[in-house]
N, C-alpha and C. Protein backbone atom coordinates (compact mmCIF):
# COMPACT_ATOMS: atom_id res chain seq x y z
N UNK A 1 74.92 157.76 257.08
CA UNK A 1 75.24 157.32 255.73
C UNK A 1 74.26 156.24 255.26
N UNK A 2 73.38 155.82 256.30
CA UNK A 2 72.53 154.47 255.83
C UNK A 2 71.24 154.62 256.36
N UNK A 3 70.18 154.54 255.87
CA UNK A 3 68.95 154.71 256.86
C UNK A 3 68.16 153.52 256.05
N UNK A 4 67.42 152.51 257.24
CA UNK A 4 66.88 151.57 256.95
C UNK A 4 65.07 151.87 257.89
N UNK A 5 64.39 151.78 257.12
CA UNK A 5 62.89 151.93 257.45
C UNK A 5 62.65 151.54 258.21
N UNK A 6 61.78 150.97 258.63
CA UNK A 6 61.03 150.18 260.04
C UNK A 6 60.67 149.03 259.21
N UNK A 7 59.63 149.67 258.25
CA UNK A 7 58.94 148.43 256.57
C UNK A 7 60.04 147.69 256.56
N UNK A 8 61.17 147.71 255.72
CA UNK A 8 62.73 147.53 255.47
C UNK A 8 63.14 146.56 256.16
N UNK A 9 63.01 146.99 257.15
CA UNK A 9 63.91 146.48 258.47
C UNK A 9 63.29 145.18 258.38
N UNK A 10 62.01 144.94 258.66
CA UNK A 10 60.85 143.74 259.15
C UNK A 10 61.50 143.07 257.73
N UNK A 11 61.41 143.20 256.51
CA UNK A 11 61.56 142.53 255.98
C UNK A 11 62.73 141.55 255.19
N UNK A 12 64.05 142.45 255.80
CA UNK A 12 65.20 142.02 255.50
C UNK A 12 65.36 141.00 256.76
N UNK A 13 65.03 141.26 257.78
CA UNK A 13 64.65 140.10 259.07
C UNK A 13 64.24 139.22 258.42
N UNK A 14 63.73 138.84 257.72
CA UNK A 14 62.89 137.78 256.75
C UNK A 14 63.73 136.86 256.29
N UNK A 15 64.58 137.96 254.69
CA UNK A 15 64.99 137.24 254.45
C UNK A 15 66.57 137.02 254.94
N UNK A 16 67.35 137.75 255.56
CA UNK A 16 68.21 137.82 256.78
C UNK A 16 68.37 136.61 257.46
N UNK A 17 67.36 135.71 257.96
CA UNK A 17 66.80 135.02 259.11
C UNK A 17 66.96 133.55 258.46
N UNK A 18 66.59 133.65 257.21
CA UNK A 18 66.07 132.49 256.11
C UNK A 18 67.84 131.78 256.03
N UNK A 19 67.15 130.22 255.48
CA UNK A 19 68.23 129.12 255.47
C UNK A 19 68.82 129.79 254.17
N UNK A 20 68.66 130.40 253.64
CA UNK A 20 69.47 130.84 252.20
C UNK A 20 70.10 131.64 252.62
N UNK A 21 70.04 132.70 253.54
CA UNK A 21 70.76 133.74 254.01
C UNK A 21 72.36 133.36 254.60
N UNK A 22 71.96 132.22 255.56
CA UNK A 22 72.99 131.47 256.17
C UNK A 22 74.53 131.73 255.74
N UNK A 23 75.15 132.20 257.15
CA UNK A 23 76.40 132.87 256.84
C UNK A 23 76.54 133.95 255.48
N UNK A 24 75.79 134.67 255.40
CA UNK A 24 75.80 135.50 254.08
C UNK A 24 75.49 137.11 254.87
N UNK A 25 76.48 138.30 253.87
CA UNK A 25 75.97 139.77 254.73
C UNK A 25 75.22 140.21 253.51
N UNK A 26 74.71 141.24 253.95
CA UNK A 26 74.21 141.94 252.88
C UNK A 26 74.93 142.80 252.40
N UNK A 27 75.21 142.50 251.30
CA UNK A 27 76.01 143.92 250.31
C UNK A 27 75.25 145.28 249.57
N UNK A 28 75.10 146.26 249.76
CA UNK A 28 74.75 147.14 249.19
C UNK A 28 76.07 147.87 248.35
N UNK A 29 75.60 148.34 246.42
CA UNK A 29 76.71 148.42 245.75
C UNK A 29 76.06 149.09 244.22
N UNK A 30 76.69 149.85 243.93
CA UNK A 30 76.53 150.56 242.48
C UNK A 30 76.18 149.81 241.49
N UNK A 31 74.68 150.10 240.95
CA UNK A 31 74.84 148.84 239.60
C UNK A 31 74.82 150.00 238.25
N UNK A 32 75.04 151.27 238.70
CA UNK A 32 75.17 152.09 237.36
C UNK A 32 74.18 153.47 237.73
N UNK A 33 74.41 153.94 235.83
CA UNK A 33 73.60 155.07 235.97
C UNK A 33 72.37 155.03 235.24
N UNK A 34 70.84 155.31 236.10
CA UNK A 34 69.70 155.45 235.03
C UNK A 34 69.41 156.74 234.62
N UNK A 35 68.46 156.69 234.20
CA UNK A 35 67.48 158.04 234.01
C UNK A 35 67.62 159.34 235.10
N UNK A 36 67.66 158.57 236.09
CA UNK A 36 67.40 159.40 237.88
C UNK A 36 68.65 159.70 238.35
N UNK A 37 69.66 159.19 237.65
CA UNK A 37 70.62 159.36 238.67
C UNK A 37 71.22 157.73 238.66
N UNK A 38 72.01 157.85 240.11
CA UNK A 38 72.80 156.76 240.29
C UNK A 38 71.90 155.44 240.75
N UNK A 39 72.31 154.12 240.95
CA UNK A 39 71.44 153.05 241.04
C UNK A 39 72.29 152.11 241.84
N UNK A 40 71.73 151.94 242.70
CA UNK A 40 72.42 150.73 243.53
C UNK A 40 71.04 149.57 243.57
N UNK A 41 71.81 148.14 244.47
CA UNK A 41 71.60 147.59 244.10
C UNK A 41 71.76 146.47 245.64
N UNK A 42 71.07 145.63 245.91
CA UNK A 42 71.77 144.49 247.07
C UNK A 42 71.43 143.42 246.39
N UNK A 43 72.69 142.40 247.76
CA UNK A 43 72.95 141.30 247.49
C UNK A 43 73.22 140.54 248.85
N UNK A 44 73.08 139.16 248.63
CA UNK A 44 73.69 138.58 249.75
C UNK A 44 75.09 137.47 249.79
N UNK A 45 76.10 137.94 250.20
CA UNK A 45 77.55 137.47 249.91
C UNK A 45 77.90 137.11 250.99
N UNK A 46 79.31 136.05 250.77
CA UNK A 46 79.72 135.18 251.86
C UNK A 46 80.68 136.28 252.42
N UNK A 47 81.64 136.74 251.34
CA UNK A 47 82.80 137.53 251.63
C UNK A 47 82.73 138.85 251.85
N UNK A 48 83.18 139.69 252.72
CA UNK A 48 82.85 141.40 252.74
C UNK A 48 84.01 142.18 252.70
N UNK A 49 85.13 140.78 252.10
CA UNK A 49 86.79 141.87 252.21
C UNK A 49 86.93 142.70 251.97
N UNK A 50 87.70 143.37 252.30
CA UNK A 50 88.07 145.11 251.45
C UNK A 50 86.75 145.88 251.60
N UNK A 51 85.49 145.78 252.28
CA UNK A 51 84.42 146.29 252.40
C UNK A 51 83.90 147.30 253.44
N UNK A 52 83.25 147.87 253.90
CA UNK A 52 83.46 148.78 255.33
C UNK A 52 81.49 148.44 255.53
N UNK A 53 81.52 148.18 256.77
CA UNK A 53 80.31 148.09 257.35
C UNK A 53 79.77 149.33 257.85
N UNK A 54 78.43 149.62 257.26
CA UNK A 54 77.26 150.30 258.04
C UNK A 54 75.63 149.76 258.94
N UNK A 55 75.19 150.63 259.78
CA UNK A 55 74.36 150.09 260.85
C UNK A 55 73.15 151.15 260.80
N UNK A 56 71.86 150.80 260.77
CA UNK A 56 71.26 151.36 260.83
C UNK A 56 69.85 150.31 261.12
N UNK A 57 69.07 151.33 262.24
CA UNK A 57 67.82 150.39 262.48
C UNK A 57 68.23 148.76 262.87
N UNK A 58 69.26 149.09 263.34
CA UNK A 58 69.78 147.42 263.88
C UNK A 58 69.89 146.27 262.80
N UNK A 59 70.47 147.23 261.26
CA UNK A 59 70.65 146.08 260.23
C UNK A 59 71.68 146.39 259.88
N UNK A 60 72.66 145.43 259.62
CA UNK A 60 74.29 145.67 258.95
C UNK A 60 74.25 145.37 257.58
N UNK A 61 74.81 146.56 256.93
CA UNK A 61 75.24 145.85 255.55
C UNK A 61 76.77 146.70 255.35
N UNK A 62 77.06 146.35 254.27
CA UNK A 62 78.54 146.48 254.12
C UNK A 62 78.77 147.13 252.48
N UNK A 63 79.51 148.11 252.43
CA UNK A 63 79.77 149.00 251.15
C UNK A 63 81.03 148.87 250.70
N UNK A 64 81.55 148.87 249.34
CA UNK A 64 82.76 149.19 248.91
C UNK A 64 83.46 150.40 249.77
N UNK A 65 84.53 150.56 249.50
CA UNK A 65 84.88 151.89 250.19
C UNK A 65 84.80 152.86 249.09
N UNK A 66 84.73 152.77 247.86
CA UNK A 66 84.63 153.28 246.60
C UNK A 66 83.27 154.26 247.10
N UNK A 67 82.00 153.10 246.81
CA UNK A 67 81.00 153.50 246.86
C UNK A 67 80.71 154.46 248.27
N UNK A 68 80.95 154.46 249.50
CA UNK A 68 81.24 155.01 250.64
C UNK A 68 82.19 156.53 250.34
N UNK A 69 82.39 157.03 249.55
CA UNK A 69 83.49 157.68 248.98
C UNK A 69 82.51 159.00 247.99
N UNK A 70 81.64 157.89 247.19
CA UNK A 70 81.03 158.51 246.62
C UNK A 70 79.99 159.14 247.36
N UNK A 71 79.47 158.32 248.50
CA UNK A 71 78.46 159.20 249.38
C UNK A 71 78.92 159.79 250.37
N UNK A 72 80.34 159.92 250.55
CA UNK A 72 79.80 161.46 251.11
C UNK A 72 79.93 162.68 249.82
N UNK A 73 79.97 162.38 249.01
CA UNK A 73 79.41 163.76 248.25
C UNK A 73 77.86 164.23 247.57
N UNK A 74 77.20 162.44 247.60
CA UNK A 74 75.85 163.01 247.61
C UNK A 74 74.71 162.73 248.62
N UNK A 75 75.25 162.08 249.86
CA UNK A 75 74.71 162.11 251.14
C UNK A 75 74.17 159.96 251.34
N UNK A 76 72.69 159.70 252.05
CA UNK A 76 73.01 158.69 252.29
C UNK A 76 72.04 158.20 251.50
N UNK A 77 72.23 156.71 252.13
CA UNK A 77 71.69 155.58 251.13
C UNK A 77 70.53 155.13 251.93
N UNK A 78 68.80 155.17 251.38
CA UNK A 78 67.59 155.17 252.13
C UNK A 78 67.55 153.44 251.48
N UNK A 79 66.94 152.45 252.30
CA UNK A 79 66.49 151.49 252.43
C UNK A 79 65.45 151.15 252.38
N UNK A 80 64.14 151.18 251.30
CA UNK A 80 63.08 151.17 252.18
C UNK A 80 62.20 150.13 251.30
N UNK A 81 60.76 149.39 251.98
CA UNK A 81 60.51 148.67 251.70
C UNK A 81 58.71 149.11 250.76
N UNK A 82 58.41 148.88 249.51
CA UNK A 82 57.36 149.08 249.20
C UNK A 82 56.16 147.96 248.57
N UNK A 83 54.77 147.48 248.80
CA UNK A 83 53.97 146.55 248.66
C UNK A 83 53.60 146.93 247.28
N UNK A 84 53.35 146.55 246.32
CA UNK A 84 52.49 147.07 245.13
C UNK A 84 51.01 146.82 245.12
């Protein structure tokens, strides 16, 4: 349901790792609909109540169960990291 890059990975270690991160998970979560389709979105939050955790590439983040609901009908959520 979650696939996180290798790129991805290194860099959420980053900011993951960082004094701002501190006690905070990462939330991955619906911010709507564009052009393409659906749009999510992360964050970093203290609280993950009511939330269900996923693992991938040795990174945790945590989904609504809503949103978790919605993928399994259109499969998973890619993570990945790009330089411009």
């Amino acid at each position: 349901m979650l696939e996180v890059t290798d790129i991805a990975k290194e860099e959420l270690s980053k900011v993951l790792s960082s004094d701002s991160a501190k006690d905070k998970q990462l939330i991955i979560y619906f911010r709507g609909y564009g052009w393409s389709g659906p749009s999510l979105g992360m964050a970093l939050e203290e609280s993950v109540d009511g939330m269900e955790k996923l693992e991938s590439n040795g990174v945790t983040a945590w989904i609504d169960s809503k949103l978790k609901t919605f993928l399994t009908q259109i499969g998973k959520i890619t993570v990945d990291y790009r330089k411009d």
